[in-house]
N, C-alpha and C. Protein backbone atom coordinates (compact mmCIF):
# COMPACT_ATOMS: atom_id res chain seq x y z
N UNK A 1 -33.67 -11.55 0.70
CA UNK A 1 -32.50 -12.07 1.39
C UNK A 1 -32.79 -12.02 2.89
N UNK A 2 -32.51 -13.15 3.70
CA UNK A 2 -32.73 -13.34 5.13
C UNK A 2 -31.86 -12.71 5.85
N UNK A 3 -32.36 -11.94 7.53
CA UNK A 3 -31.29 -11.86 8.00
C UNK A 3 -29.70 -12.63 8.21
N UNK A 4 -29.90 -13.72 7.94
CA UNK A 4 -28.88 -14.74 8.24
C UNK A 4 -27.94 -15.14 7.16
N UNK A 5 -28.13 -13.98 5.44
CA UNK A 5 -27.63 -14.25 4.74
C UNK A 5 -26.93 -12.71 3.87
N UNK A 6 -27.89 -11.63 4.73
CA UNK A 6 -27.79 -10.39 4.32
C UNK A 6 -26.32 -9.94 4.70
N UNK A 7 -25.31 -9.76 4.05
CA UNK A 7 -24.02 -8.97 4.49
C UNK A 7 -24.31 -7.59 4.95
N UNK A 8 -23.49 -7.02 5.45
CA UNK A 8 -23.43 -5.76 6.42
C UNK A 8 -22.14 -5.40 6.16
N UNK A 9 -21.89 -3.97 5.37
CA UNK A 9 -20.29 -3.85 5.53
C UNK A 9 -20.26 -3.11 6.77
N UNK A 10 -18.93 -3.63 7.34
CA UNK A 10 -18.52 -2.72 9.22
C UNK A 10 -17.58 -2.19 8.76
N UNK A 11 -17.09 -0.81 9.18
CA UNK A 11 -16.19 -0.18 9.38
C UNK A 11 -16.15 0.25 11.01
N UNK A 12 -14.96 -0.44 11.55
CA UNK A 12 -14.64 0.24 12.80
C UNK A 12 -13.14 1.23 12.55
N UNK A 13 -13.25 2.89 13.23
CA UNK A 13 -12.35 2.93 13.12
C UNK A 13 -11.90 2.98 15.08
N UNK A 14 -10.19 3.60 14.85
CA UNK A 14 -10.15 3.52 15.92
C UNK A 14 -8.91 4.39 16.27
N UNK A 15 -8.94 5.63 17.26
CA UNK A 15 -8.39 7.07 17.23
C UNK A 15 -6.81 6.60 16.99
N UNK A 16 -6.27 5.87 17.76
CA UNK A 16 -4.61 5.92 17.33
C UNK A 16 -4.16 4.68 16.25
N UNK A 17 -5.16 4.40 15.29
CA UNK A 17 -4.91 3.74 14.18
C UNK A 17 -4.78 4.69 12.85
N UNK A 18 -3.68 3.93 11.61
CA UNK A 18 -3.38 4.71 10.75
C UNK A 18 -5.01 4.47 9.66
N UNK A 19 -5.48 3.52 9.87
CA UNK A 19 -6.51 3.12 8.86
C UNK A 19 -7.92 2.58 9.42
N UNK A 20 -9.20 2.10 9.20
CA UNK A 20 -9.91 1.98 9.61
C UNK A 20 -10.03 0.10 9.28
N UNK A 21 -10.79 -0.49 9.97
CA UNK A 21 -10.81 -1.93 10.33
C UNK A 21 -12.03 -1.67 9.56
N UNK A 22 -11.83 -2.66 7.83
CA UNK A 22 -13.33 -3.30 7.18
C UNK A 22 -13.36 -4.47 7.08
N UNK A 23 -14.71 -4.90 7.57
CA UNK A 23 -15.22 -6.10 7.13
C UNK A 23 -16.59 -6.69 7.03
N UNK A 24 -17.01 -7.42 6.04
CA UNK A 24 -18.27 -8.07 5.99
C UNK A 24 -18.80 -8.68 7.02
N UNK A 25 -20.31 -8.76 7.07
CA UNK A 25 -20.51 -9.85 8.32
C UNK A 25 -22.12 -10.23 7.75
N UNK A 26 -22.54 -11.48 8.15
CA UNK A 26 -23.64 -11.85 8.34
C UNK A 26 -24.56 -11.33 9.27
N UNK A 27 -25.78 -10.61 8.79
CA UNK A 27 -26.48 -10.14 10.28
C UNK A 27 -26.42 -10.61 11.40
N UNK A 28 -26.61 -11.94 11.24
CA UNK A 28 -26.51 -12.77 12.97
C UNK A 28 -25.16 -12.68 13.90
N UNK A 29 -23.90 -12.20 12.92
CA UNK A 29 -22.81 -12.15 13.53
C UNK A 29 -22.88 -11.52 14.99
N UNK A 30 -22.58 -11.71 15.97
CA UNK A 30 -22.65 -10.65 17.19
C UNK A 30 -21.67 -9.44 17.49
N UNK A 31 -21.78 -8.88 18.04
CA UNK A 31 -20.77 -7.16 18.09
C UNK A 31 -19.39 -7.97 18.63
N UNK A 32 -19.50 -8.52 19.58
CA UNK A 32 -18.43 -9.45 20.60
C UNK A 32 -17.39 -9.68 19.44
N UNK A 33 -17.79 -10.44 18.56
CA UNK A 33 -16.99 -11.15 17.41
C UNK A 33 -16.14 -9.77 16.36
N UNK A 34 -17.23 -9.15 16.34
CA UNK A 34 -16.80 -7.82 15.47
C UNK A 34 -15.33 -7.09 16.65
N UNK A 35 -15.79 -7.11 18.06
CA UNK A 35 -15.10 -6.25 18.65
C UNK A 35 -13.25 -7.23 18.63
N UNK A 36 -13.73 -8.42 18.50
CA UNK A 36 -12.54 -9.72 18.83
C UNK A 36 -11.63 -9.13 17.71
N UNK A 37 -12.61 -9.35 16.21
CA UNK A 37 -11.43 -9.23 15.33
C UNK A 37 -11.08 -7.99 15.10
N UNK A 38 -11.50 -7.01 15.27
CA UNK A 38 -11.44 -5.77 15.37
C UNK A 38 -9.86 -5.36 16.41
N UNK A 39 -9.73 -5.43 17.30
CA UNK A 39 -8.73 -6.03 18.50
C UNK A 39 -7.17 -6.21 17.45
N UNK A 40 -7.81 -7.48 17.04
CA UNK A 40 -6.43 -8.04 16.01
C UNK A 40 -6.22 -7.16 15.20
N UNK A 41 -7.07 -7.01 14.52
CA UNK A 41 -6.53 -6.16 13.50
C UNK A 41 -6.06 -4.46 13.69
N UNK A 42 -6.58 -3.91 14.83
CA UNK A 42 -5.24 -3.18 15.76
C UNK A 42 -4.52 -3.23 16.17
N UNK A 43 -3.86 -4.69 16.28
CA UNK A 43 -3.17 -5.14 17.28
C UNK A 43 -2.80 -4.97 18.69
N UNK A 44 -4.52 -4.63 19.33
CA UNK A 44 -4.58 -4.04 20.74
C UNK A 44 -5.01 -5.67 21.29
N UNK A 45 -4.87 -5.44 22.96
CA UNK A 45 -5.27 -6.58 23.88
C UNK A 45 -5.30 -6.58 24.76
N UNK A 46 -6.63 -6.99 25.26
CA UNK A 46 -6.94 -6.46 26.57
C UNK A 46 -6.04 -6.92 28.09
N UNK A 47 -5.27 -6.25 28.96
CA UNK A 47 -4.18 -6.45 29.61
C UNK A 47 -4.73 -6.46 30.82
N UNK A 48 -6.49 -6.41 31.13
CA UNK A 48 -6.69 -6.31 32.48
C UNK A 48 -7.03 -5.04 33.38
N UNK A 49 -6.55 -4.07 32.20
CA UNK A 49 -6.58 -2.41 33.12
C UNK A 49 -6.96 -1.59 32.16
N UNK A 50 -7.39 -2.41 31.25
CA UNK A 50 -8.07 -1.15 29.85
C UNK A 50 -9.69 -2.13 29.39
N UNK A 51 -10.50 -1.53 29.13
CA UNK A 51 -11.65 -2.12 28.86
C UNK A 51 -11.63 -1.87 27.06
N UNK A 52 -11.93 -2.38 26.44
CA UNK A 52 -12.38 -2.07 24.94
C UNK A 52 -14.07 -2.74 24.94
N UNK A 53 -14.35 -1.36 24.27
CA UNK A 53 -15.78 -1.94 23.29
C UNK A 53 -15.98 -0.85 22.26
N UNK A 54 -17.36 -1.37 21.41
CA UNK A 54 -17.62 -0.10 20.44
C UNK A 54 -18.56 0.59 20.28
N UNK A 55 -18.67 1.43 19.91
CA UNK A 55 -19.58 2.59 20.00
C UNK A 55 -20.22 2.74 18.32
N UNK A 56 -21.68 3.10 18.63
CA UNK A 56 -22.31 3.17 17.55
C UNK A 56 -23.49 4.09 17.71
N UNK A 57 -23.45 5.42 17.36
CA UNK A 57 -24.32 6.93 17.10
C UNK A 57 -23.99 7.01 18.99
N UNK A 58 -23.12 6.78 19.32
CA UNK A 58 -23.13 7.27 20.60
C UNK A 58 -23.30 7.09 21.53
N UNK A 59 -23.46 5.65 21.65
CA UNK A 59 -23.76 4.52 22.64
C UNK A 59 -22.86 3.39 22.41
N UNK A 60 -23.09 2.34 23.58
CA UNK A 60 -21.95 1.48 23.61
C UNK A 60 -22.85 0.45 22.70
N UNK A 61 -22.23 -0.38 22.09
CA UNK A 61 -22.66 -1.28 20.77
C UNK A 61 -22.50 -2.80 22.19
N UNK A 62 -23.86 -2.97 22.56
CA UNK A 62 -23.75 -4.38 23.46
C UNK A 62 -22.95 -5.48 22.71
N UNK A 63 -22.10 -6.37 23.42
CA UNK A 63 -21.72 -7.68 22.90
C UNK A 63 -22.19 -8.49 22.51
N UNK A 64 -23.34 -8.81 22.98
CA UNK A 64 -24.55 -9.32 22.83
C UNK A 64 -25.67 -9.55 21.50
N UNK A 65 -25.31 -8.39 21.35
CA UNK A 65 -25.99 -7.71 19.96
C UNK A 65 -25.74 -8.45 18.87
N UNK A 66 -26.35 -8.42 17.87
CA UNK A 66 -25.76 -8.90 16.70
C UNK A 66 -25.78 -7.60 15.57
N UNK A 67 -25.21 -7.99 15.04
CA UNK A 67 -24.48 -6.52 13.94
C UNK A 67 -25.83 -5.95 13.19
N UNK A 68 -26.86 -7.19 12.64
CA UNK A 68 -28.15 -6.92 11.77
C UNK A 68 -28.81 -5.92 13.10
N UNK A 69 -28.91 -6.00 14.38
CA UNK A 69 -29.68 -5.30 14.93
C UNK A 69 -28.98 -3.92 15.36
N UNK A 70 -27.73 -3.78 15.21
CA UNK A 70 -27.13 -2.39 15.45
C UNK A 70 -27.50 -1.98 14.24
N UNK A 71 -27.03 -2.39 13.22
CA UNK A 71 -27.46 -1.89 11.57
C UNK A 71 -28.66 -1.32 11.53
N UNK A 72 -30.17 -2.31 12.31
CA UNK A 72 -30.90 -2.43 11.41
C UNK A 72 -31.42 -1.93 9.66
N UNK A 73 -31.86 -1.60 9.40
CA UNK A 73 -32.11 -1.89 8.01
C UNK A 73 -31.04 -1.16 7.17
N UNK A 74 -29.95 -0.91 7.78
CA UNK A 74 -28.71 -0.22 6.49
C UNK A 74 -27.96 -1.30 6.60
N UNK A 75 -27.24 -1.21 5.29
CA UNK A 75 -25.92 -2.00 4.26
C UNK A 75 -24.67 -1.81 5.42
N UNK A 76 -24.62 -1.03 6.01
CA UNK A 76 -23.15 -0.45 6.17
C UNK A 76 -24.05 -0.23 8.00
N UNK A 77 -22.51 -0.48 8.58
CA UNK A 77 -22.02 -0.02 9.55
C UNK A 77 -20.92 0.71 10.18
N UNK A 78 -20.80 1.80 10.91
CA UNK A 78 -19.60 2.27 11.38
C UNK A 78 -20.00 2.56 12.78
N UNK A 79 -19.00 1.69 13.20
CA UNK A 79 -18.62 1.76 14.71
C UNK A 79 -17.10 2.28 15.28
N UNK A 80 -16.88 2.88 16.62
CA UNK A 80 -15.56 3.30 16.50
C UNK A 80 -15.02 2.15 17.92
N UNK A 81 -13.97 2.23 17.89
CA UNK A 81 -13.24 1.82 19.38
C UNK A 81 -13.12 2.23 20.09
N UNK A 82 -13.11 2.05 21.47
CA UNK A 82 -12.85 2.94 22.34
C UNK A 82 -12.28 2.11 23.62
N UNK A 83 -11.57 2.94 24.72
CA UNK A 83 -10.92 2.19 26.00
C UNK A 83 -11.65 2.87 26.88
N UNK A 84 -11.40 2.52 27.71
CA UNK A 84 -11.86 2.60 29.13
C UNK A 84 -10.86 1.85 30.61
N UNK A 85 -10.42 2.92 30.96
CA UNK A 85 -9.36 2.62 31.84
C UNK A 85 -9.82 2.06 33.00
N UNK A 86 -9.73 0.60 33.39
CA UNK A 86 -10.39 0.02 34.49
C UNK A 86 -10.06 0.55 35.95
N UNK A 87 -10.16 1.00 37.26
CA UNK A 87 -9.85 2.07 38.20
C UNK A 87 -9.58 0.27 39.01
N UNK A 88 -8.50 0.62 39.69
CA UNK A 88 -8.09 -0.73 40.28
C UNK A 88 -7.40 -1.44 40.16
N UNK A 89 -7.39 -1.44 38.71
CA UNK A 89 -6.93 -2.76 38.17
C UNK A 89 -4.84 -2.86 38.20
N UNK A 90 -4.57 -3.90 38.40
CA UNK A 90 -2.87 -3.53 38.39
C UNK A 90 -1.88 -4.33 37.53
């Protein structure tokens, strides 16, 4: 199976949620997309003065990225959410 066909289960969770955000993805998917629907399905949004991204073994999971290369060679992913309070912002 190709990267481009291999599923990846994601679990993001995220500290003031009752449940954790699952979903499938195609390796090529990018983190960006993961972090978008991820968002919705907290029903968080970015207002300008809070940053969101995700974290994966402890580092920030680039947007950039695509999920097969945060994974690499495991089935499963878990990433968490996190904010970041922008200094400035009003």
């Amino acid at each position: 199976m190709s990267e481009k066909t291999h599923k990846i289960k994601v679990t993001v969770t995220f500290a003031v949620a009752d449940r954790p955000f699952h979903q499938e993805y195609i390796g090529t998917v990018q983190i960006a997309t993961v972090l978008a629907d991820a968002m919705v399905a907290f029903a968080v949004a970015s207002d300008g003065t809070t940053r969101y991204y995700l974290m994966h073994d402890g580092d920030e999971a680039p947007g950039d990225k695509t999920v097969g290369e945060v994974a690499g060679h495991a089935h499963a992913l878990h990433l968490k959410l996190r904010t970041e309070l922008i200094q400035g912002a009003s």
